[in-house]
Protein backbone atom coordinates (compact mmCIF):
# COMPACT_ATOMS: atom_id res chain seq x y z
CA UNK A 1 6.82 -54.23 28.84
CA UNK A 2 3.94 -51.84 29.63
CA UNK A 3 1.66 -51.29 26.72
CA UNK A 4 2.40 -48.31 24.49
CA UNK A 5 0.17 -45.01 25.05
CA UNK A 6 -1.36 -45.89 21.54
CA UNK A 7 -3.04 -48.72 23.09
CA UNK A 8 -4.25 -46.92 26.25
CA UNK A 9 -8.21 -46.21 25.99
CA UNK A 10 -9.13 -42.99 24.74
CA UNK A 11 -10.59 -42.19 28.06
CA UNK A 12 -7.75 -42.26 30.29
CA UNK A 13 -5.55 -40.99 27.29
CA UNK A 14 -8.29 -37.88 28.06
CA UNK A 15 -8.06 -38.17 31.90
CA UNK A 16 -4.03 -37.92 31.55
CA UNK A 17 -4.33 -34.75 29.82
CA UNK A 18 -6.94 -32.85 31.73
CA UNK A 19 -5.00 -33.39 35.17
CA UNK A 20 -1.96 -32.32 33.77
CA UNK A 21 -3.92 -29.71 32.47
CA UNK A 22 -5.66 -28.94 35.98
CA UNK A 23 -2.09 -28.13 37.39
CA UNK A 24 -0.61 -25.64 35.36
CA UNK A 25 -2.26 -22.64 36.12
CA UNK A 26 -3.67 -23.52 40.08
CA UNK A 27 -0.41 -22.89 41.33
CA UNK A 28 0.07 -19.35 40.05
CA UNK A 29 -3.45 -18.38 40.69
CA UNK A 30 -3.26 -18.67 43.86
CA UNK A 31 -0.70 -16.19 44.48
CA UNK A 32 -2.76 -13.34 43.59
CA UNK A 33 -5.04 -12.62 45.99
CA UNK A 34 -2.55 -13.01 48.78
CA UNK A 35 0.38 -10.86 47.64
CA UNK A 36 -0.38 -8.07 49.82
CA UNK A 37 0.01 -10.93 53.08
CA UNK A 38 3.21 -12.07 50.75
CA UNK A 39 4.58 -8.66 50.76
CA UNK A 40 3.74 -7.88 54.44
CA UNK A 41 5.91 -11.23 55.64
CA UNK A 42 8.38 -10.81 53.64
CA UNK A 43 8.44 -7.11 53.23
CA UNK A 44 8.83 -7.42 49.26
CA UNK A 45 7.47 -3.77 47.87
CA UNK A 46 5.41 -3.91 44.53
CA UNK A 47 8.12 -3.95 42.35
CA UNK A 48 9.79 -6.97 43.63
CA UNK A 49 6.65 -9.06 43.63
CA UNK A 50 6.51 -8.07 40.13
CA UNK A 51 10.00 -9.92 39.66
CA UNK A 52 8.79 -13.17 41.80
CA UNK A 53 5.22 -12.91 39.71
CA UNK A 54 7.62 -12.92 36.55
CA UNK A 55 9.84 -16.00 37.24
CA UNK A 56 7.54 -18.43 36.23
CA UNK A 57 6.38 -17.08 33.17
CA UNK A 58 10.20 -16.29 32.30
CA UNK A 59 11.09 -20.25 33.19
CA UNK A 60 8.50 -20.75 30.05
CA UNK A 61 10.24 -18.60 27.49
CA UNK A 62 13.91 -20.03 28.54
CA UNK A 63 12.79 -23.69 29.18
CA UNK A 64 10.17 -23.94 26.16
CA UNK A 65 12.93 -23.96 23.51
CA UNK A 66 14.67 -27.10 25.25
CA UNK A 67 11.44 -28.85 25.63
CA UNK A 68 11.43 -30.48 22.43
CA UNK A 69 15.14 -31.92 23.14
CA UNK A 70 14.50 -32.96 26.66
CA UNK A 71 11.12 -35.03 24.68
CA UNK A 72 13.70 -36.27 22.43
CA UNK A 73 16.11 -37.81 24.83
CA UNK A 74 13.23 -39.08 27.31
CA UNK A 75 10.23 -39.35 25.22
CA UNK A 76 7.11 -37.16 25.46
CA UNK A 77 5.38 -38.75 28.26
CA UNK A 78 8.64 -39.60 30.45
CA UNK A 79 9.01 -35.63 30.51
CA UNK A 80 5.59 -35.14 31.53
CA UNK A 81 5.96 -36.83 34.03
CA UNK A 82 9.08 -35.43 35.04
CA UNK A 83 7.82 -31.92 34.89
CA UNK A 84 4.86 -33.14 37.48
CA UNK A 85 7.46 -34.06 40.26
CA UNK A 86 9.65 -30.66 39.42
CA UNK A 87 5.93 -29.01 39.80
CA UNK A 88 5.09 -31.31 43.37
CA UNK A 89 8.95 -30.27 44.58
CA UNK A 90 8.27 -26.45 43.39
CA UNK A 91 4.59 -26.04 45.35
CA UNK A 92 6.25 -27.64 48.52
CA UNK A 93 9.46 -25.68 48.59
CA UNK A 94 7.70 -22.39 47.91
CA UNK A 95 5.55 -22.88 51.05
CA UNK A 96 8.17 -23.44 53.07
CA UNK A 97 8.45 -20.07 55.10
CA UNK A 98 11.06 -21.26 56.79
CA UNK A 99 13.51 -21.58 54.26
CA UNK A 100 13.48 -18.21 52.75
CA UNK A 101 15.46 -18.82 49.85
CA UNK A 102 11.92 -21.71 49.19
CA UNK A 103 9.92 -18.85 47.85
CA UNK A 104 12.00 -17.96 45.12
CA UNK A 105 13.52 -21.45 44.25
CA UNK A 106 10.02 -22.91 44.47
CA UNK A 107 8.54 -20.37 42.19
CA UNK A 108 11.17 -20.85 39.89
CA UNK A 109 10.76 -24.66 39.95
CA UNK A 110 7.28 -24.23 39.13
CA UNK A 111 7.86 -22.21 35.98
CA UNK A 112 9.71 -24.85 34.80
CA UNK A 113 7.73 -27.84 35.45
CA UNK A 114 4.50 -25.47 34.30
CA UNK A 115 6.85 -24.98 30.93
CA UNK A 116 6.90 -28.45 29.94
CA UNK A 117 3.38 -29.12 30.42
CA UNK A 118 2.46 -25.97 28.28
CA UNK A 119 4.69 -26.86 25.38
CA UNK A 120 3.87 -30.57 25.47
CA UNK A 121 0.11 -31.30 25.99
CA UNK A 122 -0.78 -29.51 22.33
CA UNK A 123 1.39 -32.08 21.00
CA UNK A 124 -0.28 -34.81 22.89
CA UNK A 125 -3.66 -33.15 21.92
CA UNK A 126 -2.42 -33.72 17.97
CA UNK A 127 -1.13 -37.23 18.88
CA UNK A 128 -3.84 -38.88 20.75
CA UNK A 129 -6.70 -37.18 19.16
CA UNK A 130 -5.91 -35.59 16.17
CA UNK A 131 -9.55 -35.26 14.49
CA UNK A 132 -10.57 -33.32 17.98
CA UNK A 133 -7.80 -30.95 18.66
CA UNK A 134 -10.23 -28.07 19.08
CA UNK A 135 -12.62 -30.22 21.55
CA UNK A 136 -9.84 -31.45 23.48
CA UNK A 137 -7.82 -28.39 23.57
CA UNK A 138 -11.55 -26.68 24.67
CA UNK A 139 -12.13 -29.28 27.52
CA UNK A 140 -8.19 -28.71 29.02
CA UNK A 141 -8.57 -25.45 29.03
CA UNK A 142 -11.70 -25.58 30.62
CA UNK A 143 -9.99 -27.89 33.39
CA UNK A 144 -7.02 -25.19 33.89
CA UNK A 145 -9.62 -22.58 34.03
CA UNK A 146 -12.16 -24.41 36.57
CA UNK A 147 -8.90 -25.21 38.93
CA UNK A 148 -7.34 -21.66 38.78
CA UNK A 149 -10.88 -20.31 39.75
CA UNK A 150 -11.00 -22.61 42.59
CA UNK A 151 -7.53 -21.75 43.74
CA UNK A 152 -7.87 -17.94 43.52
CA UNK A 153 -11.19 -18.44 45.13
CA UNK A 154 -10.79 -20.84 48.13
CA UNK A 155 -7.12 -19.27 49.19
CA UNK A 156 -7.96 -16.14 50.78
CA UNK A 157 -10.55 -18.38 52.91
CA UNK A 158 -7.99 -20.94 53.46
CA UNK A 159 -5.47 -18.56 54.85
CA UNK A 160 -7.97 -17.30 57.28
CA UNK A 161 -8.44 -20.61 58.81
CA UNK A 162 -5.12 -21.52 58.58
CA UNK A 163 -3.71 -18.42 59.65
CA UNK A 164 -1.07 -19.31 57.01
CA UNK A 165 -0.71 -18.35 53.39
CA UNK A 166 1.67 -21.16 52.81
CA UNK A 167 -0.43 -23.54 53.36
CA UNK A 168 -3.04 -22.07 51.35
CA UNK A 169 -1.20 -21.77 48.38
CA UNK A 170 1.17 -25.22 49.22
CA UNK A 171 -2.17 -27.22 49.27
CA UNK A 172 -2.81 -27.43 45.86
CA UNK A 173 0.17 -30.03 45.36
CA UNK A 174 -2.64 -32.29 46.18
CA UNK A 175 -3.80 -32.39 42.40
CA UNK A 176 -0.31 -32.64 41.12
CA UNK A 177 -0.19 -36.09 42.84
CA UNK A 178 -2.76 -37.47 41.74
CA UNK A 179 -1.97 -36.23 37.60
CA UNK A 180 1.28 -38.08 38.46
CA UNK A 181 -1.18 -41.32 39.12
CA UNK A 182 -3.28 -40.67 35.91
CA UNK A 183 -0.07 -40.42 33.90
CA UNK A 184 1.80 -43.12 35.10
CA UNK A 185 0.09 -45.70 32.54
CA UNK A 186 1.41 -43.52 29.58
CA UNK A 187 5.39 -44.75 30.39
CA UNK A 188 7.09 -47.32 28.95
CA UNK A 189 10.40 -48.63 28.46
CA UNK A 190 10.54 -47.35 24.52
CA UNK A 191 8.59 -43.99 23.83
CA UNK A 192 8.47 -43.87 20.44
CA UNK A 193 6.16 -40.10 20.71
CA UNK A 194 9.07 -37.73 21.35
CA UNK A 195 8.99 -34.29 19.64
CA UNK A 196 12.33 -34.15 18.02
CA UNK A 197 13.32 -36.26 15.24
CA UNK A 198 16.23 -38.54 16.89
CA UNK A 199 19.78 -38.60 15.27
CA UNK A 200 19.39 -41.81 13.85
CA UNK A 201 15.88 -41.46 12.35
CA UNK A 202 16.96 -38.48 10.33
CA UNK A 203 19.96 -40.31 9.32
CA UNK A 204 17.30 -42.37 7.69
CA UNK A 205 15.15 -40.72 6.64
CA UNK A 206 17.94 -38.52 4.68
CA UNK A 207 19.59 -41.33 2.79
CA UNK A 208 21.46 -40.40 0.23
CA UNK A 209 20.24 -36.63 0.61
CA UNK A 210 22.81 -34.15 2.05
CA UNK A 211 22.03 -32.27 5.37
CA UNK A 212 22.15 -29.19 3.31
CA UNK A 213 18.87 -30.72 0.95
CA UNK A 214 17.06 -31.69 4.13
CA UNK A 215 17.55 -28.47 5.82
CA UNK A 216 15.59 -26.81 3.31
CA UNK A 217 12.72 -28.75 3.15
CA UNK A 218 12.29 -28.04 6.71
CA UNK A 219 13.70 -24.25 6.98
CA UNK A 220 14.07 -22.81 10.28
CA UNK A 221 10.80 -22.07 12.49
CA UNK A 222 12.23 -18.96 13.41
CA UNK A 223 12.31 -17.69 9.43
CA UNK A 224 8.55 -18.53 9.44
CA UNK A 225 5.85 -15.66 9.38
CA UNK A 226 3.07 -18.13 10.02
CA UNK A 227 5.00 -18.92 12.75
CA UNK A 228 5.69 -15.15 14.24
CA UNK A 229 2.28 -14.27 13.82
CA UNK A 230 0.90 -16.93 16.08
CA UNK A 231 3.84 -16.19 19.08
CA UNK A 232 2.75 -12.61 18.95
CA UNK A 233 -0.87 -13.05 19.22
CA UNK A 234 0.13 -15.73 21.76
CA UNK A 235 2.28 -13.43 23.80
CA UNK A 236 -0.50 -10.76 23.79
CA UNK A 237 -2.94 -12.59 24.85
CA UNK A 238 -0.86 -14.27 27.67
CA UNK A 239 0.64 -11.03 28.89
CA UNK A 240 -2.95 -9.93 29.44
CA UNK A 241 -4.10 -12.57 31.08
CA UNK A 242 -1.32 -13.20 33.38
CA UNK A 243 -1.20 -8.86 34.57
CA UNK A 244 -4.93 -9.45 35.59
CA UNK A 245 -4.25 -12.62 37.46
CA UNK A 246 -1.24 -11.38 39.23
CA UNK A 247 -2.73 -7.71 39.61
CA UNK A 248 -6.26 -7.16 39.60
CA UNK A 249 -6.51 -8.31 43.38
CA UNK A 250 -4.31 -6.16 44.20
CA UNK A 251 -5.47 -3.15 42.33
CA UNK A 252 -9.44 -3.85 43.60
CA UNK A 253 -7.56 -3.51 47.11
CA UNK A 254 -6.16 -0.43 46.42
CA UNK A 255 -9.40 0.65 45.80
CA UNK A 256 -11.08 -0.23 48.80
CA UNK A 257 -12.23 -3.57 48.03
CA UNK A 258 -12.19 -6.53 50.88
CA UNK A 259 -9.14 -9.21 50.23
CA UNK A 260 -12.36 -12.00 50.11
CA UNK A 261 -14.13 -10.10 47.58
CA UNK A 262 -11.14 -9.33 45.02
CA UNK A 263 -10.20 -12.98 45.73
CA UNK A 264 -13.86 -14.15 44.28
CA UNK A 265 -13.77 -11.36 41.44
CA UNK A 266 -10.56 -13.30 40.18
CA UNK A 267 -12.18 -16.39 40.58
CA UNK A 268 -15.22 -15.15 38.74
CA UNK A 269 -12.22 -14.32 35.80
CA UNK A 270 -11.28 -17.71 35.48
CA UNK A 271 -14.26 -19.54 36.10
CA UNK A 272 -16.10 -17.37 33.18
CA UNK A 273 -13.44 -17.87 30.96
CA UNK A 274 -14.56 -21.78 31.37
CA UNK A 275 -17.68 -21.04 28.79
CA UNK A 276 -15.62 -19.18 26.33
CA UNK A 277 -13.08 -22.23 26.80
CA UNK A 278 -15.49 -24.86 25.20
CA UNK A 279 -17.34 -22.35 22.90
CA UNK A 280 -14.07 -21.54 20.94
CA UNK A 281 -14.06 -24.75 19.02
CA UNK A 282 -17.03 -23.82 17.56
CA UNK A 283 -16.36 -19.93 17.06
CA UNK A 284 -12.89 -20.78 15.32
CA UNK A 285 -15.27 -22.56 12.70
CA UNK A 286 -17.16 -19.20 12.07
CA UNK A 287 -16.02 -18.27 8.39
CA UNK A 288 -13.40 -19.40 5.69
CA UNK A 289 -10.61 -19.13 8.26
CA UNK A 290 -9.63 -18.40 12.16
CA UNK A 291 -10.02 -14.55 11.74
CA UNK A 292 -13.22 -13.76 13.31
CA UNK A 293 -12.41 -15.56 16.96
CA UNK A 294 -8.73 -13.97 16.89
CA UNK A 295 -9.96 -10.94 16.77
CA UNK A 296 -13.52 -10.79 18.54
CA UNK A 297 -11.44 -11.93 21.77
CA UNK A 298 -9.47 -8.97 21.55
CA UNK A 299 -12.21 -6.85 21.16
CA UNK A 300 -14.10 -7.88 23.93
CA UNK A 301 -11.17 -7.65 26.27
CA UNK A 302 -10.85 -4.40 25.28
CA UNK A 303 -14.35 -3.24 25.80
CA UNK A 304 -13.89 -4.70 29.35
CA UNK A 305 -10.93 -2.74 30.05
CA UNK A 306 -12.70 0.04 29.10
CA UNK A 307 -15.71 -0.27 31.49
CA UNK A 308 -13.78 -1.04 34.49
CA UNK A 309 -11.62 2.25 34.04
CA UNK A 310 -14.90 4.15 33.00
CA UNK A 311 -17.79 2.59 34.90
CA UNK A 312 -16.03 0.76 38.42
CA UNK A 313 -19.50 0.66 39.99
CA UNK A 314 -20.07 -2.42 37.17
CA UNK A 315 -16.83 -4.42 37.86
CA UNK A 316 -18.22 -7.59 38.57
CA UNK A 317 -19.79 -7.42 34.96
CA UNK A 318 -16.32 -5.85 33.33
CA UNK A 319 -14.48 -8.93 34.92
CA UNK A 320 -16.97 -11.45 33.68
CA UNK A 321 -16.76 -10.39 30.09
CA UNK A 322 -12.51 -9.87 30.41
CA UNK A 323 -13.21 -13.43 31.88
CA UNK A 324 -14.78 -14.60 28.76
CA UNK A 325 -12.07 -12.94 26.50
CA UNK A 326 -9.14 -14.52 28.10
CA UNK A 327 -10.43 -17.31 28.48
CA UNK A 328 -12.01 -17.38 24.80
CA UNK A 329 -8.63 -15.78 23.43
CA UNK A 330 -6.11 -18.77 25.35
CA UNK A 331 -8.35 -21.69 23.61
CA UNK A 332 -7.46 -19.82 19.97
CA UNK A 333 -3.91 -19.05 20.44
CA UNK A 334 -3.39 -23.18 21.66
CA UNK A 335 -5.62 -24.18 18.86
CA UNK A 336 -3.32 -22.21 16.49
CA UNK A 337 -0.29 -24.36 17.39
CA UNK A 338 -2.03 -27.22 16.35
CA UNK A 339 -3.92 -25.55 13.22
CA UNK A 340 -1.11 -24.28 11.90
CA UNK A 341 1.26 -27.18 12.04
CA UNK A 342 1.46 -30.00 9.37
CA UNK A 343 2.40 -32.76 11.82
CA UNK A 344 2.63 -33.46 15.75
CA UNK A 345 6.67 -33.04 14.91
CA UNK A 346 6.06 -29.71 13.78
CA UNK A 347 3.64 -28.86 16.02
CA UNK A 348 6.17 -29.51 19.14
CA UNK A 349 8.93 -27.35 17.28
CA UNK A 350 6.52 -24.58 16.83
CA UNK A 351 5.03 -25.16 20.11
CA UNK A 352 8.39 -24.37 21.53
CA UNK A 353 9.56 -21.83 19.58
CA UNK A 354 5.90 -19.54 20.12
CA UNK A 355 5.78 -20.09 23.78
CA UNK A 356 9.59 -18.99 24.03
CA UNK A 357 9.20 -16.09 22.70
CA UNK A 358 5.60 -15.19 23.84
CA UNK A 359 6.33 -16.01 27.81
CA UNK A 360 9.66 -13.79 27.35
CA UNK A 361 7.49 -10.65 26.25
CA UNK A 362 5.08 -12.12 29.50
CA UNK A 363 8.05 -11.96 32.01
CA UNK A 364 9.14 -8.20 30.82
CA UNK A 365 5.10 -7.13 30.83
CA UNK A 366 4.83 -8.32 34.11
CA UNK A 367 8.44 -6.56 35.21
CA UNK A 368 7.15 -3.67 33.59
CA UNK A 369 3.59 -4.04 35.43
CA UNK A 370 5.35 -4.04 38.56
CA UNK A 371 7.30 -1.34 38.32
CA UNK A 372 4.61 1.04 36.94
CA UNK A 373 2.64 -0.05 39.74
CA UNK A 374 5.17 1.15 42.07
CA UNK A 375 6.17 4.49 40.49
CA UNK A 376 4.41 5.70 38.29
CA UNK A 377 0.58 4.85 38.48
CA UNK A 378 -1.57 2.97 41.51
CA UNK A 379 -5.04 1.62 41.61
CA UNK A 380 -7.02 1.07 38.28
CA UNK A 381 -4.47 2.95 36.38
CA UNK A 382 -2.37 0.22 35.76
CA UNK A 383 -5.05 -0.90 33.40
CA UNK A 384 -4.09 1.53 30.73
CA UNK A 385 -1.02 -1.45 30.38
CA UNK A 386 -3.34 -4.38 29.24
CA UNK A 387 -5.76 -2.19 27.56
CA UNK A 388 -2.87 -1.07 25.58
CA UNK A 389 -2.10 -4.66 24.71
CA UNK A 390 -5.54 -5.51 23.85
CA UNK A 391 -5.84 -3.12 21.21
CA UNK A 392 -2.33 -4.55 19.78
CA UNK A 393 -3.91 -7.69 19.94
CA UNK A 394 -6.62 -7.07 17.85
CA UNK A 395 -4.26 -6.10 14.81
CA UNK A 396 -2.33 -9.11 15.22
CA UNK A 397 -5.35 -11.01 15.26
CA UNK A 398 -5.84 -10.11 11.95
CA UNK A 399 -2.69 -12.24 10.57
CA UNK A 400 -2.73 -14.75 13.35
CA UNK A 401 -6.04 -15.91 12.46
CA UNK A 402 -5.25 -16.12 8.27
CA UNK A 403 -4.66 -19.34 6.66
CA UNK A 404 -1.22 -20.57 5.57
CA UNK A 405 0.52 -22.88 4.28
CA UNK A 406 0.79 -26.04 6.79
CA UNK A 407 4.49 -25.61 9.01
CA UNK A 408 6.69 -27.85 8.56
């Protein structure tokens, strides 16, 4: 038998995680910049792309619940791994132009395997390095960030010299393969590091207790306020991030701005947001508990908003400093899984349970982001939607970031 994953070195315990890491948000970032050449092929108007922008965010809210069940049956790293070959099967199928159904399917795929990863790897953060969840949620993030900048940045320039936005958006299966490598020393023929507690382990661990007595001492997730106050700031926070990823492109193009460049401004975005993602750890330390970095994020997304609507001429230093926010705001809201929880078993339930119900609100802001786009306001005006959210965000900041008791 393989050795366990709690005898793998701390290293490539590390190396496992930032890979997966590097590979779930590359493949949606790429999309962006070249949904105007999407559209054109495939004659999809604004409000359609907003549906195919949508899908994978809506696979997380309906595949996040079942995460945790899926970990229970396979074990935490078999799923993994089996969310990296839905993800290598999703990136290839959507590039196939031929098949025209691929786009769709392959998207959808994607969500899925993009699902798993999200729900999972703040559960492997808790179980492999539990006195550095910050650090090592900080460094992931800072991987996801650094590879959805190079994607958004590099596939404008790779469609040019392709002459095909498939490949330039198919290509980045490349780092899916080789997380599938990294991982591969994390299986073994007994997982013991699944989410869920199996049948026969609570049949244990109850005893002589009724189902009834063990049901409350661990109540429902879903009755928690801890709990809702971390999927809403969550699902603020996300929706944000994932209009401007999906739309700013577009709306810079509206305005007159070259493909190239709005590609690079969105890679400026994420590649910004890579210094906010390894100064969080030490901002959620400022004070007595997590308030001050759930709601300066917020704030300075908001302030960036602002500025682009007010002052355009200054957009590359609006987008830097929404760069910073999102990226700033995405290390708190993971963090806060882990924070909040009293044990990686209760992390995983209420690691499924927020990003349910946060990438459902995603899905219908980026529905809704479409379709305002397409009827009712064009260009920068669109921005009025996350500005909106922003400001929302900064309230719930307020009770995200307040200290509970540990969820069980």
């Amino acid at each position: 038998m393989q050795p366990s994953s709690s005898s793998i070195r701390p290293r490539l315990l590390l190396a496992g995680i930032l890979l997966v890491a590097a590979n779930l948000r590359a493949s949606i970032s790429a999309v962006g910049p070249v949904l105007p050449n999407i559209s054109e092929d495939t004659t999809l108007g604004a409000a359609e792309l907003g549906v195919l922008v949508a899908i994978p965010v809506l696979g997380f809210a309906l595949v996040s619940p079942i995460v945790s069940h899926i970990s229970q049956f396979l074990g935490a790293d078999r799923t993994v791994q089996l969310a990296l070959l839905i993800l290598l099967l999703g990136i290839v199928g959507r590039s196939m132009s031929w098949f025209n159904a691929g786009l769709w399917f392959g998207t959808a795929a994607i969500g899925v395997a993009i699902a798993i990863g999200n729900v999972l790897l703040p559960v492997a953060t808790k179980r492999d390095f539990p006195d550095r969840i910050s650090l090592v949620t900080g460094q992931y993030i800072a991987v996801q960030s650094i590879f959805a900048a190079l994607a958004s940045g590099l596939v404008v320039p790779i469609m040019h010299a392709t002459d095909s936005w498939e490949l330039a958006i198919g290509i980045w299966a490349v780092p899916v393969v080789l997380a599938l490598v990294t991982w591969s020393p994390r299986l073994t023929k007994s997982d013991p590091h699944g989410l869920a507690i199996p049948k026969n382990l609570l049949q244990t661990r109850m005893g002589q207790e009724s189902k009834e007595s063990y049901a409350t001492k661990n109540p429902s997730i879903w009755a928690s306020w801890p709990a809702w106050h971390v999927a809403v700031y969550f699902q603020l926070q996300s929706s944000i991030f994932y209009i401007l990823m999906n739309w700013l492109p577009v709306v810079e193009q509206s305005s007159g701005v070259a493909p190239t460049t709005a590609g690079l401004h969105l890679s400026m975005f994420l590649a910004v947001g890579i210094v906010a993602n390894l100064s969080a750890p030490a901002i959620l330390k400022v004070g007595n508990d997590e308030r001050f970095a759930t709601v300066v994020m917020p704030l300075l997304m908001t302030v960036s908003l602002l500025g682009m609507l007010a002052i355009p001429a200054l957009q590359a230093l609006w987008v830097a400093i929404s760069g910073v926010a999102a990226g700033g705001a995405m290390v708190v809201s993971l963090s806060l899984i882990s924070l909040r929880a009293a044990n990686s078993t209760a992390a995983g339930r209420l690691s499924s349970m927020v990003q349910s119900v946060a990438y459902l609100g995603v899905a219908l802001a980026l529905i809704l982001s479409g379709w305002v786009q397409d009827t009712i306001a064009s260009g920068s005006q669109l921005l009025f939607l996350p500005l909106g959210l922003a400001v929302m965000q900064v309230v719930a900041g307020v009770l995200a970031g307040q200290r509970s008791t540990p969820i069980s």
